[in-house]
C-alpha atoms as a PDB file:
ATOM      1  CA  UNK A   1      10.210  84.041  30.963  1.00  0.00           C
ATOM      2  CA  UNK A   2      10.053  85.433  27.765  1.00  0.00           C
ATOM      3  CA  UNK A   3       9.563  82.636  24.526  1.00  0.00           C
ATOM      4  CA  UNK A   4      11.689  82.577  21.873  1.00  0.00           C
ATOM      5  CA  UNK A   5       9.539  84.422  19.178  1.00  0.00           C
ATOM      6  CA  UNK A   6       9.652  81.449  16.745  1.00  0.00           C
ATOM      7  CA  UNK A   7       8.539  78.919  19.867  1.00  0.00           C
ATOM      8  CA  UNK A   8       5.722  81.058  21.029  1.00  0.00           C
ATOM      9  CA  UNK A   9       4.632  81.148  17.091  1.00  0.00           C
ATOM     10  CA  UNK A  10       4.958  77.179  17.190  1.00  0.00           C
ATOM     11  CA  UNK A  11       2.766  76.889  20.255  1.00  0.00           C
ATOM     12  CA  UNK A  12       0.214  79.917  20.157  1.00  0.00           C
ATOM     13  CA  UNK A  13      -3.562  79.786  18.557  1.00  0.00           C
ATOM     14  CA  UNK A  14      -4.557  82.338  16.481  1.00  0.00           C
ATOM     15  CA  UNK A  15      -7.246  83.941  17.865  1.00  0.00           C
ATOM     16  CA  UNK A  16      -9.237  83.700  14.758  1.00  0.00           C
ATOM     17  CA  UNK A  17     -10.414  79.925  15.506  1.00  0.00           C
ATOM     18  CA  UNK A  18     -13.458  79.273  15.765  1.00  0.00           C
ATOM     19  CA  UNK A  19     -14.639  77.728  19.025  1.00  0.00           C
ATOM     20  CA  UNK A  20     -15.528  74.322  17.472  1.00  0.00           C
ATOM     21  CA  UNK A  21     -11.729  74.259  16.281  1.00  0.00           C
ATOM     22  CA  UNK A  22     -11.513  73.371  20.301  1.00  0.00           C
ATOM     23  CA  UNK A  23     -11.414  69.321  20.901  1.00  0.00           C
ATOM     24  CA  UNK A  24     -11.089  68.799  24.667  1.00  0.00           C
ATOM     25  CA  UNK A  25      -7.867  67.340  25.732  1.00  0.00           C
ATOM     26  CA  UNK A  26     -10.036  65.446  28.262  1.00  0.00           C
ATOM     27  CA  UNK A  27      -7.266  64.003  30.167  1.00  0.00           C
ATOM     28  CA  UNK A  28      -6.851  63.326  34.501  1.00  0.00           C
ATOM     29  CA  UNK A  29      -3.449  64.398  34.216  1.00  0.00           C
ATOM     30  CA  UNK A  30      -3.936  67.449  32.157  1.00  0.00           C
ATOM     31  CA  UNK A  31      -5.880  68.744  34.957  1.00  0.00           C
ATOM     32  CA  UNK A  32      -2.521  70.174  36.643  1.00  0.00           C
ATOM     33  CA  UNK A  33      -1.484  71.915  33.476  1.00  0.00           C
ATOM     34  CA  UNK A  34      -3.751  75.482  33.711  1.00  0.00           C
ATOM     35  CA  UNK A  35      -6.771  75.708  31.280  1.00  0.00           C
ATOM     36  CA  UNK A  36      -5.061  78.938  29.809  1.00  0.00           C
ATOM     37  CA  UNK A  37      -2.419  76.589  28.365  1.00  0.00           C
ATOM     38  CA  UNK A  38      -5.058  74.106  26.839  1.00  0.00           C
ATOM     39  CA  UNK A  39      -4.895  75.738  23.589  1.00  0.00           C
ATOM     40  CA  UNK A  40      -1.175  75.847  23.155  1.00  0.00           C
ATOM     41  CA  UNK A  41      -0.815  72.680  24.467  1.00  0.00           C
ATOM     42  CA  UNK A  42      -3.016  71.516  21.371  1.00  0.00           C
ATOM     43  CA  UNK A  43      -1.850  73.759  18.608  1.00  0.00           C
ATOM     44  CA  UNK A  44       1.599  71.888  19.873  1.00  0.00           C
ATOM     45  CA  UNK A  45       0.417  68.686  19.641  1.00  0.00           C
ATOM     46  CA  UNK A  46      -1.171  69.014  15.971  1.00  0.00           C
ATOM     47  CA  UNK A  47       1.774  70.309  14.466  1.00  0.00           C
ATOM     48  CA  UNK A  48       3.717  67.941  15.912  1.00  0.00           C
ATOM     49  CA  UNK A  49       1.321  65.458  14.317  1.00  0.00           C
ATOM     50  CA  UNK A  50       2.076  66.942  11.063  1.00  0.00           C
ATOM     51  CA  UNK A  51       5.422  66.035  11.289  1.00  0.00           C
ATOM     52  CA  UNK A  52       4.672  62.229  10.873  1.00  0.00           C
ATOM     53  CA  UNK A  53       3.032  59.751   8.338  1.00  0.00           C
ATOM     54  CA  UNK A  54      -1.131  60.674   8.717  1.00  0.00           C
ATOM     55  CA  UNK A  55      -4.120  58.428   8.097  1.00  0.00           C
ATOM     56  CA  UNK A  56      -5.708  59.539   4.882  1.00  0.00           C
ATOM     57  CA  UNK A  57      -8.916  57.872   5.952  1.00  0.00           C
ATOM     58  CA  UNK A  58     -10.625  58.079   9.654  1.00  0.00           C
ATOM     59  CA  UNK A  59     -14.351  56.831  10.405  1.00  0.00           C
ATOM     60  CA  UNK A  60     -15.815  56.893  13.366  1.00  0.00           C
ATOM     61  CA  UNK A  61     -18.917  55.191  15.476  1.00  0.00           C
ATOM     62  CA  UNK A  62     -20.111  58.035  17.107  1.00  0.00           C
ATOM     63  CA  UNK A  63     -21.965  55.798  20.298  1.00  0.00           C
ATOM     64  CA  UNK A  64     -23.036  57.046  23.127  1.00  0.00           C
ATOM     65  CA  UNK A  65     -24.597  60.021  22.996  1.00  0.00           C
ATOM     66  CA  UNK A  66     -28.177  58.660  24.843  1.00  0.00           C
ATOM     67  CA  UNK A  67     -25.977  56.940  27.593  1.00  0.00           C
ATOM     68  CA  UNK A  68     -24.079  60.394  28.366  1.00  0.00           C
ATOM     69  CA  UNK A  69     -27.206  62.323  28.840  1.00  0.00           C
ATOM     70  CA  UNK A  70     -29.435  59.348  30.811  1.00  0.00           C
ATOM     71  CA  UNK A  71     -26.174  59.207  33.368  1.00  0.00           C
ATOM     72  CA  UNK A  72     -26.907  63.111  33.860  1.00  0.00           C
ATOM     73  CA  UNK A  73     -30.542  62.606  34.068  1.00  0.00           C
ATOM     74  CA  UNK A  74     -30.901  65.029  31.152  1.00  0.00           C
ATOM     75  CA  UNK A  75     -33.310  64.199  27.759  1.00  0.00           C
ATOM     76  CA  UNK A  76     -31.704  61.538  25.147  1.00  0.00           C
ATOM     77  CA  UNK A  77     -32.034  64.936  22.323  1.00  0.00           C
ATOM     78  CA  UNK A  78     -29.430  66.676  24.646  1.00  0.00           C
ATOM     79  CA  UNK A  79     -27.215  63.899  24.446  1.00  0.00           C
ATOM     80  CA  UNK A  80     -27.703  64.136  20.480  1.00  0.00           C
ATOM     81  CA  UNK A  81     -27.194  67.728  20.586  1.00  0.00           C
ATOM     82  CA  UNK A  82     -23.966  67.582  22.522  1.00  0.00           C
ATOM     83  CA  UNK A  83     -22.964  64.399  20.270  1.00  0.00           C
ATOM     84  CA  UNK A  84     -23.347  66.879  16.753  1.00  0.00           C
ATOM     85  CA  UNK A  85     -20.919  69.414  18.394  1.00  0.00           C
ATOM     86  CA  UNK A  86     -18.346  67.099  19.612  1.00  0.00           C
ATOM     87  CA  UNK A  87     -18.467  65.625  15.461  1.00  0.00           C
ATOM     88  CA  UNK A  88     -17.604  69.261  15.167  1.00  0.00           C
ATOM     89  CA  UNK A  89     -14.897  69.722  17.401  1.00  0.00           C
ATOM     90  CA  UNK A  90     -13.470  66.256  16.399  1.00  0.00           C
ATOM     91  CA  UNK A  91     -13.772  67.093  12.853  1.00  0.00           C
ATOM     92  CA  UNK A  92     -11.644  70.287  13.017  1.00  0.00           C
ATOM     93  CA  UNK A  93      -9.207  68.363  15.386  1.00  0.00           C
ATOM     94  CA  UNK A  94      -8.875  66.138  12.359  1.00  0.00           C
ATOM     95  CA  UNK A  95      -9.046  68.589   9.588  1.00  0.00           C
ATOM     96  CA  UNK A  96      -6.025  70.544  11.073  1.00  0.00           C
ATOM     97  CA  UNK A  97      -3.924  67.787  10.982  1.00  0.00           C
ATOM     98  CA  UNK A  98      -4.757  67.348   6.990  1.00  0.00           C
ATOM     99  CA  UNK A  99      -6.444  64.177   7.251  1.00  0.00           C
ATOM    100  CA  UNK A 100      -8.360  64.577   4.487  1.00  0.00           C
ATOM    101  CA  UNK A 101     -11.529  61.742   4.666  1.00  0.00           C
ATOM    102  CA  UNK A 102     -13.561  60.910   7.433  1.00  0.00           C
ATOM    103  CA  UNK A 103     -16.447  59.394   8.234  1.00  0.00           C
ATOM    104  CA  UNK A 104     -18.868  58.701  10.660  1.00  0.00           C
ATOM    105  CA  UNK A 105     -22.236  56.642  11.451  1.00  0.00           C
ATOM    106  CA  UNK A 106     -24.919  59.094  12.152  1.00  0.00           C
ATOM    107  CA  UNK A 107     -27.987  56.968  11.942  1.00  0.00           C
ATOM    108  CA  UNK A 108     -28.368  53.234  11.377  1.00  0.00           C
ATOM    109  CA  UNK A 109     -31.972  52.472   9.349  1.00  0.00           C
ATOM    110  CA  UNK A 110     -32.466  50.242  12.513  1.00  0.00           C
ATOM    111  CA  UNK A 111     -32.894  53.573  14.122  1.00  0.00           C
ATOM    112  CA  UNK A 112     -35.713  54.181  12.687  1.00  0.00           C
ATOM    113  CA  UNK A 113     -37.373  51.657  15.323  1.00  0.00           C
ATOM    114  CA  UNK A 114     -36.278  53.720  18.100  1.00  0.00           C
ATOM    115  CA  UNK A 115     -38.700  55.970  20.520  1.00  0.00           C
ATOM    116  CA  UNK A 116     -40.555  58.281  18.014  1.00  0.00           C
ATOM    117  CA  UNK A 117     -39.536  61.284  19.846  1.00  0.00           C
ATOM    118  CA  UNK A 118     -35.583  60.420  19.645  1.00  0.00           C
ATOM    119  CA  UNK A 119     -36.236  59.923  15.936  1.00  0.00           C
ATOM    120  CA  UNK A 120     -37.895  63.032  15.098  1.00  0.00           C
ATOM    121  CA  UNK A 121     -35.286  65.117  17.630  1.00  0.00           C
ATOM    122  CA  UNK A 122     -32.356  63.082  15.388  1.00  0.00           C
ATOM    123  CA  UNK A 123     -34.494  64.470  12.156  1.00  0.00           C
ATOM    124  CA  UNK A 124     -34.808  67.748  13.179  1.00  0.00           C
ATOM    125  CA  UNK A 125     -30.647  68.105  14.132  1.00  0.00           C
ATOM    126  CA  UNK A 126     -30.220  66.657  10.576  1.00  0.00           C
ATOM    127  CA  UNK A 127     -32.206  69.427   9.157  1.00  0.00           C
ATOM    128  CA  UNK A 128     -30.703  72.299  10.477  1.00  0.00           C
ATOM    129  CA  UNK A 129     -27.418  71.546  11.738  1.00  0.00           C
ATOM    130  CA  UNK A 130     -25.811  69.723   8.052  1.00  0.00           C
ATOM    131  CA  UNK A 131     -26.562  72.422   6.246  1.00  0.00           C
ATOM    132  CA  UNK A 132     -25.060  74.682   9.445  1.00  0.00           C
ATOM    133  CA  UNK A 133     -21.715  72.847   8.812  1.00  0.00           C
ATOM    134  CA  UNK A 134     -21.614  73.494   5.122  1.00  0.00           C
ATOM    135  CA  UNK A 135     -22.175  77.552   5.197  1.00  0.00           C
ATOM    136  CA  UNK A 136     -19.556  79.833   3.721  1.00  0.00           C
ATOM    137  CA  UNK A 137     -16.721  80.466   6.259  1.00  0.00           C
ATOM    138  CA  UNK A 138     -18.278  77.395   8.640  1.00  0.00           C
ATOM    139  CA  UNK A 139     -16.245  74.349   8.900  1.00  0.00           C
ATOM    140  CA  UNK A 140     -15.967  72.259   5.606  1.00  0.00           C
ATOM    141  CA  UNK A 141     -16.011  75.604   3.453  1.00  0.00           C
ATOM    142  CA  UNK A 142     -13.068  76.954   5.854  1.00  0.00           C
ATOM    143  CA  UNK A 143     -11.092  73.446   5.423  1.00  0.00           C
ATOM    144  CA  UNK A 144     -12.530  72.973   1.696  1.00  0.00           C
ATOM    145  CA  UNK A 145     -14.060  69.876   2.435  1.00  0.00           C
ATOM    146  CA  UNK A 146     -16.889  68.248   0.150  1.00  0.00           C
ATOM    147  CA  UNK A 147     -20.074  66.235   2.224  1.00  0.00           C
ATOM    148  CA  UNK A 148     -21.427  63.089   1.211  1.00  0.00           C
ATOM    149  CA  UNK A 149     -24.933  61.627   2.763  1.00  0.00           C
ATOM    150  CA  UNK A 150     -23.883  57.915   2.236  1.00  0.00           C
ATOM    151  CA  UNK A 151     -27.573  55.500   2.503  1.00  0.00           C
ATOM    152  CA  UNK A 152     -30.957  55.144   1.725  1.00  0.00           C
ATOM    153  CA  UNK A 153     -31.277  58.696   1.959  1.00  0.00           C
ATOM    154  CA  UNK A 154     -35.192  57.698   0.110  1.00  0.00           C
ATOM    155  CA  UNK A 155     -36.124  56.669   3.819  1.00  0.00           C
ATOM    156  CA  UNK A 156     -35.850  59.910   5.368  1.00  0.00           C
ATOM    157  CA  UNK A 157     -38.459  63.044   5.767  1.00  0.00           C
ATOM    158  CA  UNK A 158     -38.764  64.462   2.187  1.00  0.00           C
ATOM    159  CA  UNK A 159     -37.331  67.679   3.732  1.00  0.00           C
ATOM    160  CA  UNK A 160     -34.412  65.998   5.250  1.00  0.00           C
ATOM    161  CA  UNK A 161     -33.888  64.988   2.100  1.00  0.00           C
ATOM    162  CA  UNK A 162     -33.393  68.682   0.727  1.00  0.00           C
ATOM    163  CA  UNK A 163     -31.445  69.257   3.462  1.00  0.00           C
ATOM    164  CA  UNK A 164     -28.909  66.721   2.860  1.00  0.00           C
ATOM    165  CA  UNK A 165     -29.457  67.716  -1.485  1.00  0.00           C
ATOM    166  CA  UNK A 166     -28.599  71.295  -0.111  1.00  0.00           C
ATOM    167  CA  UNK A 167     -25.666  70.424   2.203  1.00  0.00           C
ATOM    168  CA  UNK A 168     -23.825  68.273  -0.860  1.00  0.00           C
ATOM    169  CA  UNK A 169     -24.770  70.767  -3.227  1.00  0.00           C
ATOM    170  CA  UNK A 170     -23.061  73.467  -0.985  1.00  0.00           C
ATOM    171  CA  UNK A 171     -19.784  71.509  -0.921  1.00  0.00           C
ATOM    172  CA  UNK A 172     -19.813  70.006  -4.159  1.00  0.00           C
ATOM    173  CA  UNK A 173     -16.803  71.987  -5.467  1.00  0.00           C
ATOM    174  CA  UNK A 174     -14.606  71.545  -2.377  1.00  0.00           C
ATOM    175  CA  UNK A 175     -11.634  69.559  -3.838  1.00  0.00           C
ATOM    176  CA  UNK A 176      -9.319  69.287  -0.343  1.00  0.00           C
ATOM    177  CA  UNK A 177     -11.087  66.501   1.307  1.00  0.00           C
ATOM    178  CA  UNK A 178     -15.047  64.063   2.123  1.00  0.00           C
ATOM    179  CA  UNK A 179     -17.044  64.119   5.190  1.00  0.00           C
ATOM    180  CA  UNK A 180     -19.071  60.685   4.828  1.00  0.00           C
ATOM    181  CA  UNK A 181     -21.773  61.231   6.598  1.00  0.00           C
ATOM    182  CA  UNK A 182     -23.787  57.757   6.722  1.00  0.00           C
ATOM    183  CA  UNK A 183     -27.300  58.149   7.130  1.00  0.00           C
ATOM    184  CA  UNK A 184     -29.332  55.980   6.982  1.00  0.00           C
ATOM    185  CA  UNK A 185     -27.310  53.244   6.750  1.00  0.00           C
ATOM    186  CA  UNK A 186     -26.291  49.638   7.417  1.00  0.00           C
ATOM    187  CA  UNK A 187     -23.112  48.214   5.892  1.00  0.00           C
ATOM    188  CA  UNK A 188     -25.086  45.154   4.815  1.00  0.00           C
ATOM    189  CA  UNK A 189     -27.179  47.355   2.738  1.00  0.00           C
ATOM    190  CA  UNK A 190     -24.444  49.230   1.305  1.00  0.00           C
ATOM    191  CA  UNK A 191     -23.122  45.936   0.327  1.00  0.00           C
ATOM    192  CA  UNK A 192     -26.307  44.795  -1.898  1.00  0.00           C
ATOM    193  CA  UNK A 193     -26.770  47.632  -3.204  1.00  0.00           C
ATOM    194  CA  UNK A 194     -22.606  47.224  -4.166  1.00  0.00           C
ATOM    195  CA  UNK A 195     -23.002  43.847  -5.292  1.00  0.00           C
ATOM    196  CA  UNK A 196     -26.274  44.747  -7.932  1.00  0.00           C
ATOM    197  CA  UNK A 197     -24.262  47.843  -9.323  1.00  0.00           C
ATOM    198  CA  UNK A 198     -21.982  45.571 -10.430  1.00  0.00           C
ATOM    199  CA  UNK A 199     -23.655  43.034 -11.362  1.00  0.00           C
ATOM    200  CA  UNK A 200     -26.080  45.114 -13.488  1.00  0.00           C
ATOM    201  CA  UNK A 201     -22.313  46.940 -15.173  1.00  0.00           C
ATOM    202  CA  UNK A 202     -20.520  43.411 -15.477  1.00  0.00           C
ATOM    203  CA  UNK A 203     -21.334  42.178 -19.221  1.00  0.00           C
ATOM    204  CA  UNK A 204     -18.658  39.394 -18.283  1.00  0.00           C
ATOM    205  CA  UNK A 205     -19.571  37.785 -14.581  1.00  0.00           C
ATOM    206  CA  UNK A 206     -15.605  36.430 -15.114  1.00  0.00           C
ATOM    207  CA  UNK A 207     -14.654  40.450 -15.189  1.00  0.00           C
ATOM    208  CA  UNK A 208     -15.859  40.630 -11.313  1.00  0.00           C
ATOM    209  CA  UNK A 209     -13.477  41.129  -8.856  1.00  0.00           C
ATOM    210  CA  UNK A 210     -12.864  42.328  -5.216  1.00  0.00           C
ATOM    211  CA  UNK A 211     -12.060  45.846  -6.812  1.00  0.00           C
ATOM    212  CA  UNK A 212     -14.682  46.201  -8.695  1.00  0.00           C
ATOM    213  CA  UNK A 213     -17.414  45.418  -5.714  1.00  0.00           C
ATOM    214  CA  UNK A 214     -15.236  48.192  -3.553  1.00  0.00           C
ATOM    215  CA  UNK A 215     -15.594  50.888  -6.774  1.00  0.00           C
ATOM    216  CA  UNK A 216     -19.610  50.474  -6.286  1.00  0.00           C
ATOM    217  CA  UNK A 217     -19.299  50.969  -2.343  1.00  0.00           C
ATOM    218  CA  UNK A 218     -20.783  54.430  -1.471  1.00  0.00           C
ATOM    219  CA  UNK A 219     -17.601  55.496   0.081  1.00  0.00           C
ATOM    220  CA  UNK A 220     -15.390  54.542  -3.438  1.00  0.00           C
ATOM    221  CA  UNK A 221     -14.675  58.384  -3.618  1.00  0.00           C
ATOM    222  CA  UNK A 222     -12.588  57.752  -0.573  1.00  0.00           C
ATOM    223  CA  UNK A 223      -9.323  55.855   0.047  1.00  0.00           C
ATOM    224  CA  UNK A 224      -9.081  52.808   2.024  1.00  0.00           C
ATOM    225  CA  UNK A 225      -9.965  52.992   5.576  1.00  0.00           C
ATOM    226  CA  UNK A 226      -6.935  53.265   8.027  1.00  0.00           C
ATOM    227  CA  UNK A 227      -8.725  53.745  11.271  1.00  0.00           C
ATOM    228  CA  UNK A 228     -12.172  53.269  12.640  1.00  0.00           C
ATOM    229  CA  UNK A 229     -12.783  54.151  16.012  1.00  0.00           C
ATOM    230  CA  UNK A 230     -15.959  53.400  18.377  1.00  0.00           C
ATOM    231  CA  UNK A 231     -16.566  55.290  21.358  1.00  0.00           C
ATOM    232  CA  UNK A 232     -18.450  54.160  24.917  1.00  0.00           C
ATOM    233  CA  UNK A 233     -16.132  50.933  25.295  1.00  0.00           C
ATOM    234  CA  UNK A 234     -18.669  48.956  22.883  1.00  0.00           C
ATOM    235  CA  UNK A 235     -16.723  46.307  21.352  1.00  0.00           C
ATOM    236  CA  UNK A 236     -18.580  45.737  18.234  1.00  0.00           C
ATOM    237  CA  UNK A 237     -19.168  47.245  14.962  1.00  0.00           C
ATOM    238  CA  UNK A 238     -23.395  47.257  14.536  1.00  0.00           C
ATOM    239  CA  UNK A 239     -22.941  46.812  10.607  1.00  0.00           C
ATOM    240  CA  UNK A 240     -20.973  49.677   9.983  1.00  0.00           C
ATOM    241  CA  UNK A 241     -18.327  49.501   7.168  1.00  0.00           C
ATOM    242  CA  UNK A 242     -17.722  46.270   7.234  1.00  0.00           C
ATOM    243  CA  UNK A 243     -16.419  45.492   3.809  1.00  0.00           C
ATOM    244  CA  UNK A 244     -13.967  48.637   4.478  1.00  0.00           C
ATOM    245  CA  UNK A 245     -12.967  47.314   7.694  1.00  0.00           C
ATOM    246  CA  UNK A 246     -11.853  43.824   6.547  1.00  0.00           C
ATOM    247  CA  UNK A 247      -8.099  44.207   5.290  1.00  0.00           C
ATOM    248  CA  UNK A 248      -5.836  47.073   6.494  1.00  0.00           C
ATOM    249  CA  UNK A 249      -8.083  49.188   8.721  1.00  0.00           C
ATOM    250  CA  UNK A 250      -7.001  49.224  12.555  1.00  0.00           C
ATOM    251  CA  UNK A 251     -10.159  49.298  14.897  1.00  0.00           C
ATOM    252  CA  UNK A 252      -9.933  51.233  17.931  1.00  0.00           C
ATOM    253  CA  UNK A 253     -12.845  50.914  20.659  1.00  0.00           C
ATOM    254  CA  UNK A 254     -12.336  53.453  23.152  1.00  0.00           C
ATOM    255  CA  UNK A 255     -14.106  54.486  26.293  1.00  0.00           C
ATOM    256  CA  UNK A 256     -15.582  57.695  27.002  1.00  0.00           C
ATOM    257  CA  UNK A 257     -18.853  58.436  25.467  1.00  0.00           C
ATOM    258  CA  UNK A 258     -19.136  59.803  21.982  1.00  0.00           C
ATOM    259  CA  UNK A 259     -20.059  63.647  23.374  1.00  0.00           C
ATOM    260  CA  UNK A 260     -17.004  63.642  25.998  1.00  0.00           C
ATOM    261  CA  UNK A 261     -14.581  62.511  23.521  1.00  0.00           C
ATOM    262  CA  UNK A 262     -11.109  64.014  23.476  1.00  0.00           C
ATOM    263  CA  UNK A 263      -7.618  64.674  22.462  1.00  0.00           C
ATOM    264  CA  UNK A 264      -6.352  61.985  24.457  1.00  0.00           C
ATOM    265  CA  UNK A 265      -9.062  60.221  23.006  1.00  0.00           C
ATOM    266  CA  UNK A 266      -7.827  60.075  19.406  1.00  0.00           C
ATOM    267  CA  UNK A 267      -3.950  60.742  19.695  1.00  0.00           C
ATOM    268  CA  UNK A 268      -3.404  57.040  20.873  1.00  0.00           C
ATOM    269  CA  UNK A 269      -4.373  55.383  17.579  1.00  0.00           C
ATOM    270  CA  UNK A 270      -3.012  58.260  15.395  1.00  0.00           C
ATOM    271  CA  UNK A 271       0.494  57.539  17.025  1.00  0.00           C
ATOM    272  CA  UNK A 272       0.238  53.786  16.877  1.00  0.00           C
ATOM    273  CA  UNK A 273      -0.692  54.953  12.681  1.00  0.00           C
ATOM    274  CA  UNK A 274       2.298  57.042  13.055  1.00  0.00           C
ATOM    275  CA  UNK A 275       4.512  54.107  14.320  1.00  0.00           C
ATOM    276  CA  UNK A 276       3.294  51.171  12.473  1.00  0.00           C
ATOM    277  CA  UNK A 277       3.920  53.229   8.830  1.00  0.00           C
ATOM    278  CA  UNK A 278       7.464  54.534   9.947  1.00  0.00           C
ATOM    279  CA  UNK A 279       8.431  50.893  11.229  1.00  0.00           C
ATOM    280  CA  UNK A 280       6.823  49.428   7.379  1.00  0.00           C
ATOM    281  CA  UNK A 281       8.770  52.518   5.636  1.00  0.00           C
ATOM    282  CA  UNK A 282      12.098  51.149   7.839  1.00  0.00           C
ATOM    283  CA  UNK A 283      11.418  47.781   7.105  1.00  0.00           C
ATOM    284  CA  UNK A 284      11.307  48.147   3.304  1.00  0.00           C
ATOM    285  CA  UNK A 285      14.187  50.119   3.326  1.00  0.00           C
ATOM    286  CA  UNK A 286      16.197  47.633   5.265  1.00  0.00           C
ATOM    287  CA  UNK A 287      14.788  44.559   3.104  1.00  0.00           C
ATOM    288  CA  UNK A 288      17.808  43.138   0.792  1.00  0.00           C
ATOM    289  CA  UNK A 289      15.479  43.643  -1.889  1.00  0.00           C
ATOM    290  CA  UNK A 290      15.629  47.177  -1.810  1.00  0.00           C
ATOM    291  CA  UNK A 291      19.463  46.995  -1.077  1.00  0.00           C
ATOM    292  CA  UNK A 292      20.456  45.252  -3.941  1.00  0.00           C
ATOM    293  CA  UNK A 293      17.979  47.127  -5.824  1.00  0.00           C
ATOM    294  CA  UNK A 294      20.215  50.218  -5.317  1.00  0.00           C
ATOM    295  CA  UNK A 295      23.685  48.604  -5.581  1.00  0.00           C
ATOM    296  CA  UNK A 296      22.699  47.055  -9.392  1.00  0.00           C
ATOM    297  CA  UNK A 297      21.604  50.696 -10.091  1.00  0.00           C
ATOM    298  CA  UNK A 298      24.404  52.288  -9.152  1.00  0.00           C
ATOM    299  CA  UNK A 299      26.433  49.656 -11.480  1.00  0.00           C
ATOM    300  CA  UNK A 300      24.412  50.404 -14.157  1.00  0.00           C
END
């Protein structure tokens, strides 16, 4: 059967995109419908997505990655190293659907107690593969997003350091959207460091509200957080965000690992997003309020 031409544009890839642009749709059903549909199957979905009311601001804890490779007998760094490419694949997933801030818990400053070897393997990714991200035509310069190393970034290798200087300074004119990339980080932390910022700007204590804490958090160049999900079926949030997390944000703990995360993966929360805004949007547009709103304009 021959598609419609304007279907077969709705559904087809272009096959211009990159291979990271690929988030598995990772899914016991889907393994009926032929891999050579995959593709369309997700090009579908994400403008279908686009239709609907989007998160402006995602985070995710990316855990894990050391549980995936120990269950395949493999070394925790390829866990890591399968872990940084699935942050790709999720973040173009994400980026094509215009959700414009995300971001994600890379490495806790407890970390830094870990196994030596897992913390120099981490170091080393962070030293290569940020700045890999950030080249011209790789994935933040194609979607024309800026990256932010949220933490005490004074606690890392002094060439980690430039790294993460030369990764920001790469995106610092992309305008369309932030990658937070936390590292190192605790929310606690974040939250001192929040609290003296303000308290050092404040010439009235009286003048210091919950607003002007948030404008001191690291991630104050983002929106509020609408969705924070953690991966491996952990049901806790190891001090990430937590001042973010407290009002409006919907937490989602999900169960694959972080590196075998998929479509199927994310699309639940995104649609309950999707359905909890349209029912609010309904809702205020049903209130009497808003009806008698627009019968003493139309008076007027």
């Amino acid at each position: 059967m021959v598609l419609p031409w304007n279907l077969w544009d709705l559904i087809s890839t272009s096959s211009n995109d990159p291979p990271d642009s690929h988030l598995p749709l990772s899914s016991f059903l889907l393994a009926y419908v032929p891999k050579s549909l995959h593709p369309a199957l997700r090009n579908l979905l994400i403008r279908s997505l686009r239709l609907g009311p989007r998160p402006q601001h995602v985070a995710f804890i990316m855990d894990g990655n050391r549980r995936s490779a120990r269950e395949r007998s493999l070394p925790v760094r390829v866990g890591h190293e399968e872990g940084f490419e699935a942050l790709k694949r999720v973040l173009s997933f994400l980026l094509k659907l215009e959700i414009p801030h995300v971001t994600v818990y890379a490495f806790s400053i407890e970390n830094f107690n870990r196994d030596p070897l897992e913390v120099e393997a981490l170091m080393d990714m962070a030293r290569l593969r940020l700045v890999e991200i950030c080249e011209k035509g790789a994935l933040l310069d194609r979607h024309g997003v800026q990256i932010r190393v949220l933490g005490r970034t004074d606690l890392l290798p002094p060439d980690v350091q430039e790294s993460c200087a030369r990764a920001e300074a790469m995106t610092a004119n992309n305008s369309k959207g932030i990658l937070n990339f936390c590292c190192p980080y605790t929310s606690q932390e974040e939250m001192a460091t929040a609290i003296k910022r303000t308290a050092t700007s404040a010439q009235d204590p009286e003048t210091i509200t919950e607003a002007t804490v948030s404008s001191n958090l690291y991630t104050s160049a983002s929106p509020p957080l609408d969705i924070l999900i953690r991966t491996s079926g952990v049901s806790r949030l190891s001090d990430f965000l937590l001042w973010q997390a407290s009002e409006d944000a919907v937490l989602h703990f999900i169960p694959p690992n972080w590196p075998d995360i998929g479509v199927v993966d994310v699309l639940p929360p995104l649609l309950q997003y999707q359905a909890e805004s349209t029912t609010r949007a309904l809702g205020r547009w049903l209130s009497p309020s808003s009806w008698s709103s627009s019968r003493s304009t139309k008076v007027e």
